[in-house]
C-alpha atoms as a PDB file:
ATOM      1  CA  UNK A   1       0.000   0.000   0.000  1.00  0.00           C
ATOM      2  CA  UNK A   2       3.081   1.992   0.391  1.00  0.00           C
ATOM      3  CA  UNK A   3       4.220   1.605  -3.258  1.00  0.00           C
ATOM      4  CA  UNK A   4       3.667   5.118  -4.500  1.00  0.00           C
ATOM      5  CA  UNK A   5       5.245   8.080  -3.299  1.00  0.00           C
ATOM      6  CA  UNK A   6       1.903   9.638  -2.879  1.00  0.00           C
ATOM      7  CA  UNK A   7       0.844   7.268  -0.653  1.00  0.00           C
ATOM      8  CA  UNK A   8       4.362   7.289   1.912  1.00  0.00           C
ATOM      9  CA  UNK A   9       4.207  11.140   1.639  1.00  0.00           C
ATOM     10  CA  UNK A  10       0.372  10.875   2.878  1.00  0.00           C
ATOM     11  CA  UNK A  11       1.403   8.253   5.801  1.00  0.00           C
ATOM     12  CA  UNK A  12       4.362  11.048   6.532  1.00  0.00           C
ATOM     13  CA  UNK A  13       1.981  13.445   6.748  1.00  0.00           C
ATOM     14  CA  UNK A  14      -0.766  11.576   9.051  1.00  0.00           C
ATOM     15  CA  UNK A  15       1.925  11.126  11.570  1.00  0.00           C
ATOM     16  CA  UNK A  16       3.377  14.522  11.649  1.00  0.00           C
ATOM     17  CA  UNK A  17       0.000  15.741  12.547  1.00  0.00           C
ATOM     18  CA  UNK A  18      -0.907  12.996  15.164  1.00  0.00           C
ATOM     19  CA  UNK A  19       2.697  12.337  17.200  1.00  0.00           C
ATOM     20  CA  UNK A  20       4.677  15.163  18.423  1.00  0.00           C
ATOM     21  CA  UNK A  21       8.287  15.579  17.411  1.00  0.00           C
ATOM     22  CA  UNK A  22      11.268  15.837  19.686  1.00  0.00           C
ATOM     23  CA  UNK A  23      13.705  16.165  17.403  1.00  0.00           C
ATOM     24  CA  UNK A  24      14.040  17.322  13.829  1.00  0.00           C
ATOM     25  CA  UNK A  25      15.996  18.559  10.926  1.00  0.00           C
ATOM     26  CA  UNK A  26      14.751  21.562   9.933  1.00  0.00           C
ATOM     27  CA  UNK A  27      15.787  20.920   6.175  1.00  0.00           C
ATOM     28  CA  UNK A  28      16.245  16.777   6.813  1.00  0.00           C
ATOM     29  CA  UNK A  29      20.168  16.921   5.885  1.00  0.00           C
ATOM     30  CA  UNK A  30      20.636  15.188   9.243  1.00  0.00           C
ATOM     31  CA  UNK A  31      19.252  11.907  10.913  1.00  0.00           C
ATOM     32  CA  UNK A  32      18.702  12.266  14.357  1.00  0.00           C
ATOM     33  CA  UNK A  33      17.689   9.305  17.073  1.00  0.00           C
ATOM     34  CA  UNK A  34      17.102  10.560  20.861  1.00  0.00           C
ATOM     35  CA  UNK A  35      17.753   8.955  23.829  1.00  0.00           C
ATOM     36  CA  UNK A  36      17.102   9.103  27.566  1.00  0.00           C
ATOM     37  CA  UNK A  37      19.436   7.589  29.909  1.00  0.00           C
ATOM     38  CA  UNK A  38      18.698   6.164  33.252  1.00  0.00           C
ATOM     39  CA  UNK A  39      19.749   9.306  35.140  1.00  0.00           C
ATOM     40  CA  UNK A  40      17.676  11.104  32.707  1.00  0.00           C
ATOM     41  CA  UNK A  41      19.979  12.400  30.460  1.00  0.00           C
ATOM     42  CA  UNK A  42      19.181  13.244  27.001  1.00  0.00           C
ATOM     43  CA  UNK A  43      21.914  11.601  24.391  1.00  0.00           C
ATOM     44  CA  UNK A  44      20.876  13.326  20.426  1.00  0.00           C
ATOM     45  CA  UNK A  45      23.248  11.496  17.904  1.00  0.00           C
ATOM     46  CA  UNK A  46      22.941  13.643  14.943  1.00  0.00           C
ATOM     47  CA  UNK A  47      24.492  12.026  11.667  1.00  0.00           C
ATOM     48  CA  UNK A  48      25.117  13.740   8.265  1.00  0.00           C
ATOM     49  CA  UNK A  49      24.265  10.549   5.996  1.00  0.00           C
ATOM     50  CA  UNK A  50      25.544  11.916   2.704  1.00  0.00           C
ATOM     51  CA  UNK A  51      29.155  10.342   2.375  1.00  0.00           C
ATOM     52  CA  UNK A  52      29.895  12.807  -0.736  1.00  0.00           C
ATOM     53  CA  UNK A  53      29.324  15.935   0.796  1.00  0.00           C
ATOM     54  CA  UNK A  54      29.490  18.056   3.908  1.00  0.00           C
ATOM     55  CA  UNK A  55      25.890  19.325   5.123  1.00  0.00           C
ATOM     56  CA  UNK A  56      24.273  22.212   7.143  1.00  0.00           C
ATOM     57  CA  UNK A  57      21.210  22.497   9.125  1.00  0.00           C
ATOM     58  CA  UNK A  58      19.368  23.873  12.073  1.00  0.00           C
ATOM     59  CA  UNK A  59      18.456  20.739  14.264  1.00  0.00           C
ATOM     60  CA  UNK A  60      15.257  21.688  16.552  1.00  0.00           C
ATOM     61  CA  UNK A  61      14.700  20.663  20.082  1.00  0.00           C
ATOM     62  CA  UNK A  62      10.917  20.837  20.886  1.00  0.00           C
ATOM     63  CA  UNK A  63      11.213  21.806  24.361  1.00  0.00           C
ATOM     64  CA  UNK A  64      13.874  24.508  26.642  1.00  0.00           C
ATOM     65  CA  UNK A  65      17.637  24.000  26.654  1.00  0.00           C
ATOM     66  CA  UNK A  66      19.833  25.926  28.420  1.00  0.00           C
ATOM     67  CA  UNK A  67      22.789  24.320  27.500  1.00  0.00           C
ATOM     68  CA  UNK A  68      24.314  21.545  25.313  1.00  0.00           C
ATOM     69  CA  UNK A  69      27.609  19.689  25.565  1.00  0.00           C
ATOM     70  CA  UNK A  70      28.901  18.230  22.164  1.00  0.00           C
ATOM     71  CA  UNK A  71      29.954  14.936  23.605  1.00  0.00           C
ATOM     72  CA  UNK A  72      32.092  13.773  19.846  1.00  0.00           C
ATOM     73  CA  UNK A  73      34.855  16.497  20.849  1.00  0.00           C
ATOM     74  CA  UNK A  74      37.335  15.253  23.618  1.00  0.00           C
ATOM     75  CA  UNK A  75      36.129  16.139  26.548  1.00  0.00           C
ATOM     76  CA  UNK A  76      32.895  17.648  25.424  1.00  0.00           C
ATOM     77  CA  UNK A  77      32.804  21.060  24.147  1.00  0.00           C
ATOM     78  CA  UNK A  78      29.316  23.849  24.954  1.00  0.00           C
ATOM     79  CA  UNK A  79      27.217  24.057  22.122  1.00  0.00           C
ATOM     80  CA  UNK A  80      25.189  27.235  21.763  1.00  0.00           C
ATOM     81  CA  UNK A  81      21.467  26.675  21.589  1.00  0.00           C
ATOM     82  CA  UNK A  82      19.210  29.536  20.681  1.00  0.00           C
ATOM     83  CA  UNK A  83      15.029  30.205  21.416  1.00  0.00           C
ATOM     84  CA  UNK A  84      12.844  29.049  19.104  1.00  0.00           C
ATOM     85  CA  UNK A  85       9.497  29.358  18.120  1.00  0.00           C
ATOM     86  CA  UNK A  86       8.354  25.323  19.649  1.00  0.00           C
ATOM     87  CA  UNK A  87      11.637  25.157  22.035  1.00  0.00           C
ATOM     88  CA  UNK A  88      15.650  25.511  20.637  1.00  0.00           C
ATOM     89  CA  UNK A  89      17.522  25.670  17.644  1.00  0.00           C
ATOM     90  CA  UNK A  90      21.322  24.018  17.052  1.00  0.00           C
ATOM     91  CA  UNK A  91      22.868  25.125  13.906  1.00  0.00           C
ATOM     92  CA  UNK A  92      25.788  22.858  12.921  1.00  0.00           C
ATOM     93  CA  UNK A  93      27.587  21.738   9.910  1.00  0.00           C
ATOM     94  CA  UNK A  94      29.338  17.816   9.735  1.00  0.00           C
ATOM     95  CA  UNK A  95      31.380  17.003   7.305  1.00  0.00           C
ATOM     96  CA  UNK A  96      30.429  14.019   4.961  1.00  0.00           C
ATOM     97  CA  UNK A  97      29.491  10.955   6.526  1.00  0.00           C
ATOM     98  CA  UNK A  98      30.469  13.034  10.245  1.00  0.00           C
ATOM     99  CA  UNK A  99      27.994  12.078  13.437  1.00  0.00           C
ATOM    100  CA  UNK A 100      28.579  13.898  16.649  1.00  0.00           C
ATOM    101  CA  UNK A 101      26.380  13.355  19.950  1.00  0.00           C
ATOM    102  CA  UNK A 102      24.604  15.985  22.199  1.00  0.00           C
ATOM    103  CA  UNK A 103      23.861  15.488  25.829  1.00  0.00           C
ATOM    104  CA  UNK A 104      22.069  17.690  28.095  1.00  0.00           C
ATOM    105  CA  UNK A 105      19.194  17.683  30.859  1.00  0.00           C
ATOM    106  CA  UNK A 106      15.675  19.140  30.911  1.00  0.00           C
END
């Protein structure tokens, strides 16, 4: 039932309205998969999938951040997060095939 692209971009859709997003791409350069620790720590793994090219985006955090630690650089290095309109907004750039890994609390 999936076959046509009509069809996944209507199943997209349904969902987008229905289950709220934590995490997103604003322009879907990056995968993302969240994670919550035992302690309740928040682990994003961000992942630029395109092994040709570098990418750029704004990945969105649906709810307040004060601060983020990018855990991929030795010894973990702030992030600056900035207010936006449904929580916070990380702009980064990886470099083809590059992943890096956020942690904060909330």
């Amino acid at each position: 039932a999936l076959a046509a692209e009509a069809d996944r971009a209507g199943l997209v859709e349904l969902l987008a309205r229905q289950v709220p997003r934590s995490a997103w791409a604003e322009n879907r350069r990056f995968e993302l998969l969240l994670r919550v620790a035992e302690d309740g720590g928040r682990y994003l793994c961000v992942l630029n999938p395109n092994v040709d090219e570098a990418a750029e985006d704004t990945v969105r955090v649906s709810v307040p951040v004060n601060e983020a630690v990018d855990m991929w650089i030795a010894r973990g290095s702030a992030v600056p997060v900035r207010p936006a309109a449904s929580g916070v907004a990380i702009q980064r750039a990886l470099a083809l095939g590059e992943a890096t890994v956020y942690i904060w609390g909330w």
